[in-house]
C-alpha atoms as a PDB file:
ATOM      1  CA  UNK A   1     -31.978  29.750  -2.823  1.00  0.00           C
ATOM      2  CA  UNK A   2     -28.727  31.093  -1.722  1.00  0.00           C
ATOM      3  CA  UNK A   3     -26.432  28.175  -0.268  1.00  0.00           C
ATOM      4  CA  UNK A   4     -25.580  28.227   3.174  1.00  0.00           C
ATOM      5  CA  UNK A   5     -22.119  28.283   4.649  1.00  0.00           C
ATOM      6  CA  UNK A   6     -22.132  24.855   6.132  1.00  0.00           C
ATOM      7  CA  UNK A   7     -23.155  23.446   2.136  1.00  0.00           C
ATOM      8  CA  UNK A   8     -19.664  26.003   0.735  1.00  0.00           C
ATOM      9  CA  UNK A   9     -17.588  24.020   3.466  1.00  0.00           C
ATOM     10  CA  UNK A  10     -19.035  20.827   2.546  1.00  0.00           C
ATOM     11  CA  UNK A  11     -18.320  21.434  -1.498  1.00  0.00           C
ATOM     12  CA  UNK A  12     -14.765  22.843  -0.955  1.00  0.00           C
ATOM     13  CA  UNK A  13     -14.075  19.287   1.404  1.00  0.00           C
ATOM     14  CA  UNK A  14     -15.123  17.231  -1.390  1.00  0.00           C
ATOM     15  CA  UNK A  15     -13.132  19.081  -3.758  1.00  0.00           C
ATOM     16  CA  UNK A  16      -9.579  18.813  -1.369  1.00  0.00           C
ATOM     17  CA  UNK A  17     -10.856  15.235  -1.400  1.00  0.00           C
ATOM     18  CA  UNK A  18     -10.967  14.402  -5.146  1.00  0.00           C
ATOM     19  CA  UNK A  19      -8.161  16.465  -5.926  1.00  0.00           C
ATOM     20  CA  UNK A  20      -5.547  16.418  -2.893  1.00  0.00           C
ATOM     21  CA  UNK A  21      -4.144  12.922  -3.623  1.00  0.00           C
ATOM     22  CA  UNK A  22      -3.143  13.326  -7.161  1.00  0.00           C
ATOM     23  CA  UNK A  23      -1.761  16.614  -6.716  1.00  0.00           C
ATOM     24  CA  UNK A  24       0.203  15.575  -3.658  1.00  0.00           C
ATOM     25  CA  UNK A  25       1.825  12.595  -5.156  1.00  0.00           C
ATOM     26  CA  UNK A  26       2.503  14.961  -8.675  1.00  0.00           C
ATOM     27  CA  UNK A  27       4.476  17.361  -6.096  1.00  0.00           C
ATOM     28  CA  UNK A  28       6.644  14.337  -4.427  1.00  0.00           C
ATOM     29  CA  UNK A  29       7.171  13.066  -7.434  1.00  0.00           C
ATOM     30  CA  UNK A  30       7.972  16.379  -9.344  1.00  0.00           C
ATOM     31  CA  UNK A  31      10.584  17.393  -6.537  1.00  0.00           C
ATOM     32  CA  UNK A  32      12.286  14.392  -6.272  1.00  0.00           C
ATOM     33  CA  UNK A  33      12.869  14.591 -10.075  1.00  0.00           C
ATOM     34  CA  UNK A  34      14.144  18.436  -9.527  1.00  0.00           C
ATOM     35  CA  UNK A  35      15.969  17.137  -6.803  1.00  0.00           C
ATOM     36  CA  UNK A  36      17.847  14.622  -8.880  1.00  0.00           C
ATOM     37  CA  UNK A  37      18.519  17.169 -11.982  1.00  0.00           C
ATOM     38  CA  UNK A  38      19.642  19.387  -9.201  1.00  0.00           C
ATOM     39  CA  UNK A  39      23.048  17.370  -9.388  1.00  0.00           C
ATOM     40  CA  UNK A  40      23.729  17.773 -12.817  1.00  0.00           C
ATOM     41  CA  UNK A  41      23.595  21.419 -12.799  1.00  0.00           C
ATOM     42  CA  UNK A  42      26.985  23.718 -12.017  1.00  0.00           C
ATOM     43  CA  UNK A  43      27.238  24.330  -8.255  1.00  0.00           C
ATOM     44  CA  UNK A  44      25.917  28.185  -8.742  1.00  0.00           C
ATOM     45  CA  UNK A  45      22.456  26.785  -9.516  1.00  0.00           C
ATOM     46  CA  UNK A  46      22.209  24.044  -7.448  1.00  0.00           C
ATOM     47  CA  UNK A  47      21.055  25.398  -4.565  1.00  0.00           C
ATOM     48  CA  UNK A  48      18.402  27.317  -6.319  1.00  0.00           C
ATOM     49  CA  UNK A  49      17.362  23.931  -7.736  1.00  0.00           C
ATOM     50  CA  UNK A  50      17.567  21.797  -4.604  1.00  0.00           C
ATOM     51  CA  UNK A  51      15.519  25.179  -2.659  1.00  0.00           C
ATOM     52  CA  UNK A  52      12.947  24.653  -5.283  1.00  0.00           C
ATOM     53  CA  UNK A  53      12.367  20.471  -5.087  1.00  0.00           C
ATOM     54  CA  UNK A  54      12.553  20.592  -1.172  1.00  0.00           C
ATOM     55  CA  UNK A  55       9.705  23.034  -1.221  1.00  0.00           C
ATOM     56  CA  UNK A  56       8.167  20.990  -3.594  1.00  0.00           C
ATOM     57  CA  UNK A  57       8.202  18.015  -1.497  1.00  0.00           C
ATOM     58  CA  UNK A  58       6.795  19.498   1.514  1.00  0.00           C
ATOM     59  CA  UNK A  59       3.804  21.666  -0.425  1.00  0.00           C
ATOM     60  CA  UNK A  60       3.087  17.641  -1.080  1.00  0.00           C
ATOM     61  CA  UNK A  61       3.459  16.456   2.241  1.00  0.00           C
ATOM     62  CA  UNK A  62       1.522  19.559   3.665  1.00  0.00           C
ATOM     63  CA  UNK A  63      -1.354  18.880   1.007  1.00  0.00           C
ATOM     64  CA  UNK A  64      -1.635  15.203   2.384  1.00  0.00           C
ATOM     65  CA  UNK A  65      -1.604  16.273   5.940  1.00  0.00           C
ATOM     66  CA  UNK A  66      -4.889  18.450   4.920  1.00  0.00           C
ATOM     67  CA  UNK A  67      -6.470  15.548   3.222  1.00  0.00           C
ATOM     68  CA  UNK A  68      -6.116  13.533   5.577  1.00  0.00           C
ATOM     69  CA  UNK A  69      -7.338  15.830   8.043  1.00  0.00           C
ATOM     70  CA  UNK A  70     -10.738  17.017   5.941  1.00  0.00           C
ATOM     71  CA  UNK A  71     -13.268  15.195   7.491  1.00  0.00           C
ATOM     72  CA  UNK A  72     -11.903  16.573  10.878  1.00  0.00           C
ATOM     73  CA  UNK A  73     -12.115  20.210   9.624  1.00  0.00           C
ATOM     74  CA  UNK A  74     -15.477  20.246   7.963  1.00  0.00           C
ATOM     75  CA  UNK A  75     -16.578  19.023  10.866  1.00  0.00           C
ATOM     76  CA  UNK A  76     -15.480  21.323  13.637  1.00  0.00           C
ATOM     77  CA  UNK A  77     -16.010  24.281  11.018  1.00  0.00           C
ATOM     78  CA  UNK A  78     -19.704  23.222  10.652  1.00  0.00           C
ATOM     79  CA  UNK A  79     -20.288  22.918  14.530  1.00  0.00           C
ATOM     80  CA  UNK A  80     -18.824  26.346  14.798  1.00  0.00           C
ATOM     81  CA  UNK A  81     -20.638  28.454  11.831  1.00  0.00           C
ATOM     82  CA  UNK A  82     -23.778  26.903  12.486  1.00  0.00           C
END
């Protein structure tokens, strides 16, 4: 039996839902690290590194906002595809 749309939702929410917290801490924590090394490197590079561990930090922050808002987004996408 082929799955249905609303059961593809449902399996990608519980995936974001395992998954989002680790990988959203591992990018805060990762950037803030990049961040710091940023400061030890000449001041040609330093932007490029400090660019790099701010977008870091807010691909985390962004992947928390979305795992916090899963529950809300399965369910309005179920109401509307069904």
């Amino acid at each position: 039996m082929a799955p249905t749309i609303v059961g593809v939702v449902d399996s990608v929410k519980m995936t974001v839902l395992s998954l989002a917290p680790s990988i959203s801490v591992t990018l805060i924590v990762a950037g803030a690290i990049v961040y710091g090394l940023a400061h030890t490197q000449p001041a040609e590079n330093r932007g490029r590194w400090q660019t790099l561990a701010v977008g870091m930090v807010i691909g985390g922050i962004i992947i928390a906002a979305i795992w916090g808002a899963a529950d809300i987004i399965f369910k309005t996408s179920a109401t509307l595809l069904t």
